[in-house]
Protein backbone atom coordinates (compact mmCIF):
# COMPACT_ATOMS: atom_id res chain seq x y z
CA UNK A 1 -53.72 45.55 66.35
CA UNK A 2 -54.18 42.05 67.66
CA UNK A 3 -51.92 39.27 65.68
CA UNK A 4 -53.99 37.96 62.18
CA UNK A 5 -56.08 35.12 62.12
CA UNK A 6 -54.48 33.67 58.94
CA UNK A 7 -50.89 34.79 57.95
CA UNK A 8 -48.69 33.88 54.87
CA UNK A 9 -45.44 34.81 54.50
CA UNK A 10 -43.02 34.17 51.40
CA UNK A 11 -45.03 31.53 49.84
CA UNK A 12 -43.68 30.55 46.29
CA UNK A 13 -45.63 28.62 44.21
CA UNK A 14 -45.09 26.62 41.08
CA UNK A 15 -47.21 24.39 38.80
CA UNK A 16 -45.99 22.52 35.50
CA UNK A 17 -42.63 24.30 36.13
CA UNK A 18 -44.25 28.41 36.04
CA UNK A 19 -44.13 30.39 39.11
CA UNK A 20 -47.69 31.23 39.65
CA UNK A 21 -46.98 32.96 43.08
CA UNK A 22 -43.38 34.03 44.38
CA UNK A 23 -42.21 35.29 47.96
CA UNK A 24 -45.91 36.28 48.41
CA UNK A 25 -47.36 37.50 52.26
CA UNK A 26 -50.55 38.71 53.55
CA UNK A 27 -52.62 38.32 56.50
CA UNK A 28 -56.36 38.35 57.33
CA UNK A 29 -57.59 39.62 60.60
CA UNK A 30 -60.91 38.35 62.66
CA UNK A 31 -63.24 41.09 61.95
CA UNK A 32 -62.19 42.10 58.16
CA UNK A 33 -62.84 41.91 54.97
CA UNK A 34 -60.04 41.53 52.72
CA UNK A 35 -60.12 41.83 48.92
CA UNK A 36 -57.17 40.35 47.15
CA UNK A 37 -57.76 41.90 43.25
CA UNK A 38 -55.52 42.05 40.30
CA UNK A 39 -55.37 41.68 36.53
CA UNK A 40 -56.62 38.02 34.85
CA UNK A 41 -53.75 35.42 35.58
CA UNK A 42 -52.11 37.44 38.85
CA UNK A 43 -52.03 35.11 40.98
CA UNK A 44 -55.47 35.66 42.55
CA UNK A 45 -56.36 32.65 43.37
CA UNK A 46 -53.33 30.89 43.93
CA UNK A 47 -52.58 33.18 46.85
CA UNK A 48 -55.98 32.61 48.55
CA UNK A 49 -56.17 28.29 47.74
CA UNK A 50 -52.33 28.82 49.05
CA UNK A 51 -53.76 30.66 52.29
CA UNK A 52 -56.28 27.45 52.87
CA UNK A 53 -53.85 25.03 53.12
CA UNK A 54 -55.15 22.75 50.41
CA UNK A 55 -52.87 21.53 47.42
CA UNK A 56 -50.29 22.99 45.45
CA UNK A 57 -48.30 22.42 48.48
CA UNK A 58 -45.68 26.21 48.16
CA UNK A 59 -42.56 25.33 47.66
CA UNK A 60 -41.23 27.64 50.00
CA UNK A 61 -43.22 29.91 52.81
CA UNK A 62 -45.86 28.79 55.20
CA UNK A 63 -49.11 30.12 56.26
CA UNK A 64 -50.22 29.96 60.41
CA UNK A 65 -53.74 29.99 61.53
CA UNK A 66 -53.59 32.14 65.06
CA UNK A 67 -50.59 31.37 65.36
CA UNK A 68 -50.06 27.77 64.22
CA UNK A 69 -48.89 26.33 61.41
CA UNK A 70 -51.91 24.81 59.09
CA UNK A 71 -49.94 21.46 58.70
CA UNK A 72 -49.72 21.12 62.48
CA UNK A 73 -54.19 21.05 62.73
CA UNK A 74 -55.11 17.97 62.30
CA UNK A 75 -57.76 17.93 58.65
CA UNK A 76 -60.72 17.50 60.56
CA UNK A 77 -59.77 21.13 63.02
CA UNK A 78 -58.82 22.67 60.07
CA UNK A 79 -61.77 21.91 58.14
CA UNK A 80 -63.76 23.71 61.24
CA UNK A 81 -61.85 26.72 61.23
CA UNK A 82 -61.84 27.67 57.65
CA UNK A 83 -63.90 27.46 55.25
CA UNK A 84 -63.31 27.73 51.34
CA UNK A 85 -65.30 28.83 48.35
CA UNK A 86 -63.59 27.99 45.03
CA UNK A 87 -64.47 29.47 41.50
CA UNK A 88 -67.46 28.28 39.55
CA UNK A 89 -70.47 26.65 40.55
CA UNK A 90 -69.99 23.01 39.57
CA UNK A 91 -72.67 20.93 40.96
CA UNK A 92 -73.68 17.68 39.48
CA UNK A 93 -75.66 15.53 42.13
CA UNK A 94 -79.31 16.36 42.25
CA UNK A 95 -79.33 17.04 45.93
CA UNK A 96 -81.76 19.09 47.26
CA UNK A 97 -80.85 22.04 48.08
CA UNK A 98 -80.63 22.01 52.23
CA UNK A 99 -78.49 18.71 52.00
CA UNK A 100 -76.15 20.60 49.92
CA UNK A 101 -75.58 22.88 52.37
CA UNK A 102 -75.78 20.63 55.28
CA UNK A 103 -72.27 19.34 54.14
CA UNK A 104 -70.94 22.18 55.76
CA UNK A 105 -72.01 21.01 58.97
CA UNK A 106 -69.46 17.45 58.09
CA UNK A 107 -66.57 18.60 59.94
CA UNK A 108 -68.59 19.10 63.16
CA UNK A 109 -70.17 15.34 62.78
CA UNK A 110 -73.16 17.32 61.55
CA UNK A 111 -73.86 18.37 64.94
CA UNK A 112 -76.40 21.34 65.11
CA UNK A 113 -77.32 20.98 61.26
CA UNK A 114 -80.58 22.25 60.81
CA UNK A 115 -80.45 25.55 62.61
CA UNK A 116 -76.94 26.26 60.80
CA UNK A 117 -78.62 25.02 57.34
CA UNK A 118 -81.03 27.32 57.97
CA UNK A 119 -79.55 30.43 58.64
CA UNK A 120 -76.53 30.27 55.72
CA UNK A 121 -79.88 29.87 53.52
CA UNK A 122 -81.76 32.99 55.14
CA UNK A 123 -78.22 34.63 54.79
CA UNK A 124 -78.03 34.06 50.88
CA UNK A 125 -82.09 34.79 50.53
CA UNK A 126 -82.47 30.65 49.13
CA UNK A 127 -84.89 29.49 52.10
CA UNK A 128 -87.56 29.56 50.25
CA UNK A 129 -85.83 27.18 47.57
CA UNK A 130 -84.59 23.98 50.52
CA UNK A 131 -86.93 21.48 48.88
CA UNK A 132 -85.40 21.96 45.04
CA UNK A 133 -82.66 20.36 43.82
CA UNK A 134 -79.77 21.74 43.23
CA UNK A 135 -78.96 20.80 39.47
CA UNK A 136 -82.41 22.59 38.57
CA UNK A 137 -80.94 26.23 40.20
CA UNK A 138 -79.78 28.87 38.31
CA UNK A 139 -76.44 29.90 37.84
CA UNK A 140 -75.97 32.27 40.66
CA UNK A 141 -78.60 30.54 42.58
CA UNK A 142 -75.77 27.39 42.82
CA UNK A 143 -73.29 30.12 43.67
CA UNK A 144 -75.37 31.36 46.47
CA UNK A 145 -75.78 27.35 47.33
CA UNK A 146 -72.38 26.49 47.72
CA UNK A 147 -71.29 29.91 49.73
CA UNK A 148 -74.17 29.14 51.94
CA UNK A 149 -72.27 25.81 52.33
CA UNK A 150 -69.52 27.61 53.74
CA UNK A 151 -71.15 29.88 55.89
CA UNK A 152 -73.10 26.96 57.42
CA UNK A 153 -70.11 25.62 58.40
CA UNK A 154 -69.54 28.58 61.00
CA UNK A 155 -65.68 28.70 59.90
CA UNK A 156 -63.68 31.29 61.72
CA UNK A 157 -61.89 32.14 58.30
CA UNK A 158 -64.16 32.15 55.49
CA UNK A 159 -61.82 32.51 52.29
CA UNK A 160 -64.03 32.62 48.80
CA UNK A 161 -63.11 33.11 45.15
CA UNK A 162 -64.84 35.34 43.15
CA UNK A 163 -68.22 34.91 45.28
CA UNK A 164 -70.30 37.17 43.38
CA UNK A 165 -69.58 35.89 40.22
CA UNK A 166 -72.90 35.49 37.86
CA UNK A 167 -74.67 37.19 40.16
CA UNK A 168 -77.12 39.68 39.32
CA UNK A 169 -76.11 43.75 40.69
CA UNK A 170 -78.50 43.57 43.41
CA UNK A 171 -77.81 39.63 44.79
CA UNK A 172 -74.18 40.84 44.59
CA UNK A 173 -74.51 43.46 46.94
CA UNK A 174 -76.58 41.42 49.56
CA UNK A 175 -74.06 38.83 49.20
CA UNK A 176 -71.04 41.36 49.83
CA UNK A 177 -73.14 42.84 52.63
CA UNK A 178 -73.78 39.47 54.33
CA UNK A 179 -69.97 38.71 54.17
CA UNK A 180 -69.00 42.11 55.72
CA UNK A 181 -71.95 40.82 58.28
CA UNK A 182 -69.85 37.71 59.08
CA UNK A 183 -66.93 39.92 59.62
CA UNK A 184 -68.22 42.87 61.34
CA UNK A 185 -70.81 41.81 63.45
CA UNK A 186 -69.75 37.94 63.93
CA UNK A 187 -66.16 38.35 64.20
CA UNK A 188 -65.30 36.12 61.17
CA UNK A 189 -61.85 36.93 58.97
CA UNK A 190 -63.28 37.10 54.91
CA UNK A 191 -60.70 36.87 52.46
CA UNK A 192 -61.87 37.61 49.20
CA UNK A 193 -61.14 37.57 45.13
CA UNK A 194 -62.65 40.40 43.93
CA UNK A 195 -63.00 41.53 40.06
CA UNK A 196 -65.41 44.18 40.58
CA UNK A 197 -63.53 47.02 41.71
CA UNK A 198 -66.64 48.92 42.84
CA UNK A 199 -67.52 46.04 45.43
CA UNK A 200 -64.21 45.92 47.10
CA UNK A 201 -64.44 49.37 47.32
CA UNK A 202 -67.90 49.75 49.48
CA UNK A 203 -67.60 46.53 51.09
CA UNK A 204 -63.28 45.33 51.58
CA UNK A 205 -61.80 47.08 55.11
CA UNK A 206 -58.19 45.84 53.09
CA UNK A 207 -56.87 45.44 49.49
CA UNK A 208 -54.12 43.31 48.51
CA UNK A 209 -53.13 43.53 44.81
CA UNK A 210 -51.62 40.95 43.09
CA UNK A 211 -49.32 41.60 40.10
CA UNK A 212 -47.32 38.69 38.05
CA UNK A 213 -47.23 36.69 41.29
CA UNK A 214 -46.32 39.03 43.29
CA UNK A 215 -47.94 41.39 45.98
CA UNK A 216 -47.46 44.97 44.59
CA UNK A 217 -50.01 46.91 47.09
CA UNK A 218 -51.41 46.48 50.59
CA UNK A 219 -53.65 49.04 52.39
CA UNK A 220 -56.91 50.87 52.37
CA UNK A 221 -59.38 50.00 49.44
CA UNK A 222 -58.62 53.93 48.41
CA UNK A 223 -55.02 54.16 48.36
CA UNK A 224 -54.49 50.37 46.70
CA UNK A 225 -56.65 51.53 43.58
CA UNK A 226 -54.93 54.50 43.24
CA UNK A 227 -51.85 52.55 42.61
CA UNK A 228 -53.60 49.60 40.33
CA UNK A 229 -54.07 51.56 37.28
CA UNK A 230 -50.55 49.84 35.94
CA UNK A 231 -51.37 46.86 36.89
CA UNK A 232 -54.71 46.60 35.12
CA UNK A 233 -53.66 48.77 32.35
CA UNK A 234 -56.21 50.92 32.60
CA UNK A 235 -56.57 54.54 33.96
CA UNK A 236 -58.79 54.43 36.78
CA UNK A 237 -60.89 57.46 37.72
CA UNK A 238 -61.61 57.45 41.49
CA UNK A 239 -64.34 59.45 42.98
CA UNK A 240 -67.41 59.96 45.42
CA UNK A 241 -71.05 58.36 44.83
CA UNK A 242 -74.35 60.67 45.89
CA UNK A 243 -74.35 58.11 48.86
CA UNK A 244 -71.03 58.99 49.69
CA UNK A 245 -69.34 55.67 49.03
CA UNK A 246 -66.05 55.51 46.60
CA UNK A 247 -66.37 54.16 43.30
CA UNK A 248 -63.82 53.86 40.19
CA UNK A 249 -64.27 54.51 36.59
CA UNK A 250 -62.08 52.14 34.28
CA UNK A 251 -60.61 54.27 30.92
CA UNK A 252 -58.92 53.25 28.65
CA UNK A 253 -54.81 54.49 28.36
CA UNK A 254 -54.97 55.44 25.47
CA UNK A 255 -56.15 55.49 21.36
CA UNK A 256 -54.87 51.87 20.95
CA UNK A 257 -57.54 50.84 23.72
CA UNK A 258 -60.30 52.37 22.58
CA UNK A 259 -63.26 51.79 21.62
CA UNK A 260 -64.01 51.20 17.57
């Protein structure tokens, strides 16, 4: 296997004096799709924001990009080469919509803008929204905004949280299907925080699962799952869809989870 695009090994983090992350590694290859899931308050997204290089600095570990440290690229390479989506969809400038995402095109000096613009829309099916403005979109429709951000940005690591959050069943799975896209057929690495466990599953080449900071499975999307039913306290029922894809089955453990 060639060496990862993004690798982070024994990163430690701690905020307000709690270890949110500790002696943590993973790595994200060009061409994959990585999910990084977990229980509420793992360590999620401290492990991906760690594996951007932006702030809580770890307090021990470092993460390379091909090879080179991120605090060796100078901000304005870095910004080029990866690209992050954070959780929520926090807007609150009425920009239209197609100067939204044209800040994605910043690091390059804006160079190429419109044709970029215009495919990250086409990718997240907003093209036909450009002219509105951005406050006046729906929930997911801002979610779909801000990834197309990213996307227009052309990053060679694209690293979101939670990116199908709010989003309706069917606008999730054209949004997980133009991610796998990026990766597949552009070459892109796509790191991941994934909640739905039936998404990763169809879509993620890669699990990492995140347990009380620490990284408790690594492998195929199968094989992690099989081993996160502790994690999530749950028992999870894996099995085989009529169109031949996995999917899992949350249960409760037992009479003290169920339902009333």
């Amino acid at each position: 296997m060639t060496p990862p695009l993004l690798e982070a090994s024994g990163l430690t983090v701690r905020i307000g004096g709690a270890t949110l992350l500790h002696d943590a590694s993973a790595t994200l290859h060009a061409g994959e799709v990585l999910g990084i899931v977990g229980p509420n308050g793992a360590g999620k997204s401290t492990l991906l924001r760690a594996m951007t290089g932006l702030p809580p600095a770890p307090l021990s570990g470092q993460v390379q990009l091909a090879g080179t440290p991120l605090g060796r690229l100078a901000p304005a390479v870095l910004a080029r080469r990866r690209g992050y989506l954070p959780q929520g969809d926090g807007i609150a400038w009425p920009l239209r919509l197609h100067d939204l995402v044209a800040l994605g095109r910043l690091p390059w000096g804006g160079a190429d803008a419109n044709g970029a613009v215009a495919s990250a829309l086409a990718s997240m099916g907003l093209e036909g929204l450009a002219e509105r403005e951005v406050t006046t979109l729906s929930g997911g429709e801002r979610r779909r905004a801000l990834l197309a951000r990213v996307i227009a940005g052309e990053p060679e690591a694209i690293l979101a949280d939670e990116p199908t959050a709010g989003l309706d069943p069917g606008a999730a799975l054209e949004v997980m299907a133009t991610l796998r896209a990026l990766a597949h057929r552009d070459g892109a690495g796509v790191a991941l925080v994934v909640h739905d466990l039936n998404l990763a599953l169809r879509f993620c080449d890669r699990l990492v699962l995140v347990a009380a900071g620490t990284i408790a499975a690594d492998g195929l999307p199968w094989e992690v799952l099989a081993r996160a039913a502790e994690a999530f306290q749950v028992q999870l029922h894996l099995a085989t869809g009529p169109d031949g894809q996995p999917f899992a089955v949350p249960l409760p453990r037992g009479p003290e989870l169920s339902p009333r």
